[in-house]
N, C-alpha and C. Protein backbone atom coordinates (compact mmCIF):
# COMPACT_ATOMS: atom_id res chain seq x y z
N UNK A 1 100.43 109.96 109.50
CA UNK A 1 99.26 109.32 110.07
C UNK A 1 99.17 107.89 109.54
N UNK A 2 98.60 107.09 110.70
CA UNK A 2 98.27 105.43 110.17
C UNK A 2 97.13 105.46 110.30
N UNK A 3 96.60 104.17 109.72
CA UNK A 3 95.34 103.63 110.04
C UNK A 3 95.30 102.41 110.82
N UNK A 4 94.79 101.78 111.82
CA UNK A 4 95.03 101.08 112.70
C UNK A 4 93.22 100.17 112.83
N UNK A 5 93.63 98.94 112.69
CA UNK A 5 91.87 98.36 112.83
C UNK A 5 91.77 97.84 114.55
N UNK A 6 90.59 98.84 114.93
CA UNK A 6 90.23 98.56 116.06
C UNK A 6 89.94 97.35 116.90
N UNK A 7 89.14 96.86 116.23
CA UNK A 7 88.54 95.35 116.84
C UNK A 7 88.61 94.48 115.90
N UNK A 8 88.47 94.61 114.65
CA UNK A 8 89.09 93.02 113.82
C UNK A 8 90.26 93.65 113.24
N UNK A 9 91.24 92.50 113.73
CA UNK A 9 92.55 92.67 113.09
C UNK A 9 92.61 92.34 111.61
N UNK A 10 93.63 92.79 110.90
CA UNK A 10 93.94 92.69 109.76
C UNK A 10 94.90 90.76 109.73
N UNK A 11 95.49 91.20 111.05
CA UNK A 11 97.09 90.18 111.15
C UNK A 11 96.02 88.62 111.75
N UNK A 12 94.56 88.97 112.22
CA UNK A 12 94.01 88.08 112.68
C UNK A 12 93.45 87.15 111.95
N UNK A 13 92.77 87.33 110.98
CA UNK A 13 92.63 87.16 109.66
C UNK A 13 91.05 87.41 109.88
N UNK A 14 90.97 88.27 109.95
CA UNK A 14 89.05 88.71 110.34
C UNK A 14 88.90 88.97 108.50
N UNK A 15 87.27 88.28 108.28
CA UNK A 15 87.07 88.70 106.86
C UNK A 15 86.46 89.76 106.41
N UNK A 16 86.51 91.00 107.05
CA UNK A 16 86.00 91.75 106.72
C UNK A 16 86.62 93.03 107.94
N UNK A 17 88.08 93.41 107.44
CA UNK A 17 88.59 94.22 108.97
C UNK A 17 88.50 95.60 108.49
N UNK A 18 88.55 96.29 107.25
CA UNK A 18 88.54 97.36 106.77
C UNK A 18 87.18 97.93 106.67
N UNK A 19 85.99 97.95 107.84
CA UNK A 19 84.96 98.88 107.46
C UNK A 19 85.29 99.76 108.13
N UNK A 20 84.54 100.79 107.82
CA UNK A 20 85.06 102.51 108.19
C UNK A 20 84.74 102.46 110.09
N UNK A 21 83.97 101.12 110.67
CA UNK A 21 83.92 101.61 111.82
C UNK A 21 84.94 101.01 112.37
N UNK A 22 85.61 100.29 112.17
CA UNK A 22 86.93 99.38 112.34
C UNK A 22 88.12 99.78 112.52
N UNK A 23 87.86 101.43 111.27
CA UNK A 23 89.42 102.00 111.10
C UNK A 23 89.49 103.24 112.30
N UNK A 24 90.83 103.60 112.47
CA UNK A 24 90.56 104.41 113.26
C UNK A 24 92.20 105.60 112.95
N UNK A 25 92.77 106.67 112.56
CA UNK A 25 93.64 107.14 112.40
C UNK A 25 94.59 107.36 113.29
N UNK A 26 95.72 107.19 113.51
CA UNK A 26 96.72 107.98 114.44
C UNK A 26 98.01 107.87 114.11
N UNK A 27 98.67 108.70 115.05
CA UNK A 27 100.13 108.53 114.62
C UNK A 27 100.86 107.50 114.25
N UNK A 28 102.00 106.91 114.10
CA UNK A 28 102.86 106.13 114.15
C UNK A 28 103.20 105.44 115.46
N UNK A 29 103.69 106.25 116.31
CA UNK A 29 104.02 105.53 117.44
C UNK A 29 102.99 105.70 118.61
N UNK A 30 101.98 105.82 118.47
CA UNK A 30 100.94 105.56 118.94
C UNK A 30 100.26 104.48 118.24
N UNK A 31 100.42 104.14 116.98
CA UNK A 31 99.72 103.08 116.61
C UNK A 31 101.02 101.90 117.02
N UNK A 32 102.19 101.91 117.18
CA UNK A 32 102.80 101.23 117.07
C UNK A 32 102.71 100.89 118.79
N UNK A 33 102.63 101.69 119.79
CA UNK A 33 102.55 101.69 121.32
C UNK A 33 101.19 100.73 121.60
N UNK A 34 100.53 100.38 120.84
CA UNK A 34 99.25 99.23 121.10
C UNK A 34 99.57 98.36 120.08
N UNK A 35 100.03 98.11 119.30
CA UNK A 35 99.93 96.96 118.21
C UNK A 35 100.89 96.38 117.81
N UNK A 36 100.84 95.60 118.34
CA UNK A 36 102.49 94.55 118.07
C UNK A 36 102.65 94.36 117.07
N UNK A 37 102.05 94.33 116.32
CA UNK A 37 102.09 94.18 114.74
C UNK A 37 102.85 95.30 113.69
N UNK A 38 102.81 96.37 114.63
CA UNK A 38 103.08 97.68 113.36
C UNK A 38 104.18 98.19 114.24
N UNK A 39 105.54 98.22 113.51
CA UNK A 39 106.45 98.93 113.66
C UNK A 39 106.87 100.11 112.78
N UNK A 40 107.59 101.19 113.35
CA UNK A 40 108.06 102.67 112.42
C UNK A 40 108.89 102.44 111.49
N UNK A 41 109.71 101.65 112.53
CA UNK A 41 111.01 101.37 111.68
C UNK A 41 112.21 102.76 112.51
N UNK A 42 111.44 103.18 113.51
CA UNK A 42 112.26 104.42 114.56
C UNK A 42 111.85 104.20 115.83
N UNK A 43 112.97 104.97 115.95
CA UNK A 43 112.94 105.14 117.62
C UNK A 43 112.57 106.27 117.85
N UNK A 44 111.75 107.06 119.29
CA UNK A 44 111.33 108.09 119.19
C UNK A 44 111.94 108.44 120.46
N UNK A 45 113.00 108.96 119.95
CA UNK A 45 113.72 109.79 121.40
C UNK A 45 113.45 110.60 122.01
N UNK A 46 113.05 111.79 121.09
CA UNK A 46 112.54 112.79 121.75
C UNK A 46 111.47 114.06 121.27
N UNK A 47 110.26 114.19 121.67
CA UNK A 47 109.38 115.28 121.19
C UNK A 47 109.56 116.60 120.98
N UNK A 48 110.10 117.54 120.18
CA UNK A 48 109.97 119.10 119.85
C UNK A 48 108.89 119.74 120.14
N UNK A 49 107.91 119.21 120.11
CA UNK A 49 106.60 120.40 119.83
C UNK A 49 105.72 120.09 120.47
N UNK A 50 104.94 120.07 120.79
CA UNK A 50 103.50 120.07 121.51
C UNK A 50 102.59 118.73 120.88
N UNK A 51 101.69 118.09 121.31
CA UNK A 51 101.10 117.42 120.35
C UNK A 51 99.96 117.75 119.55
N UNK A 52 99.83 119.17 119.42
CA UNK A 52 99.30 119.59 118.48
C UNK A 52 99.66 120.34 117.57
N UNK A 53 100.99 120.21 117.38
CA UNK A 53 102.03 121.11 116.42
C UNK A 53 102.15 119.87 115.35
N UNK A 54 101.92 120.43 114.25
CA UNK A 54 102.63 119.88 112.92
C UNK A 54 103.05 120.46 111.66
């Protein structure tokens, strides 16, 4: 799981981007599929499980 700031960016230089209503959790490549900023460092070829399997 990541943490991803909703409306003030971190990379934007907002002074104050880490309040709890800001943050928001999700995967990796879902945080990475909206935010140009955050890469895995993978490629995601292919899904095994359901997306509620972990």
């Amino acid at each position: 799981m990541t943490i991803h700031h909703r409306f003030l960016s971190q990379a934007g230089g907002a002074l104050n981007p880490h309040q709890l209503a800001n943050l928001e959790t999700m995967m990796p490549w879902s945080h990475a599929a909206i935010d140009p900023n955050y890469h895995t460092g993978y490629e995601l070829i292919k899904i095994l499980n359901g997306t509620k399997t972990f």
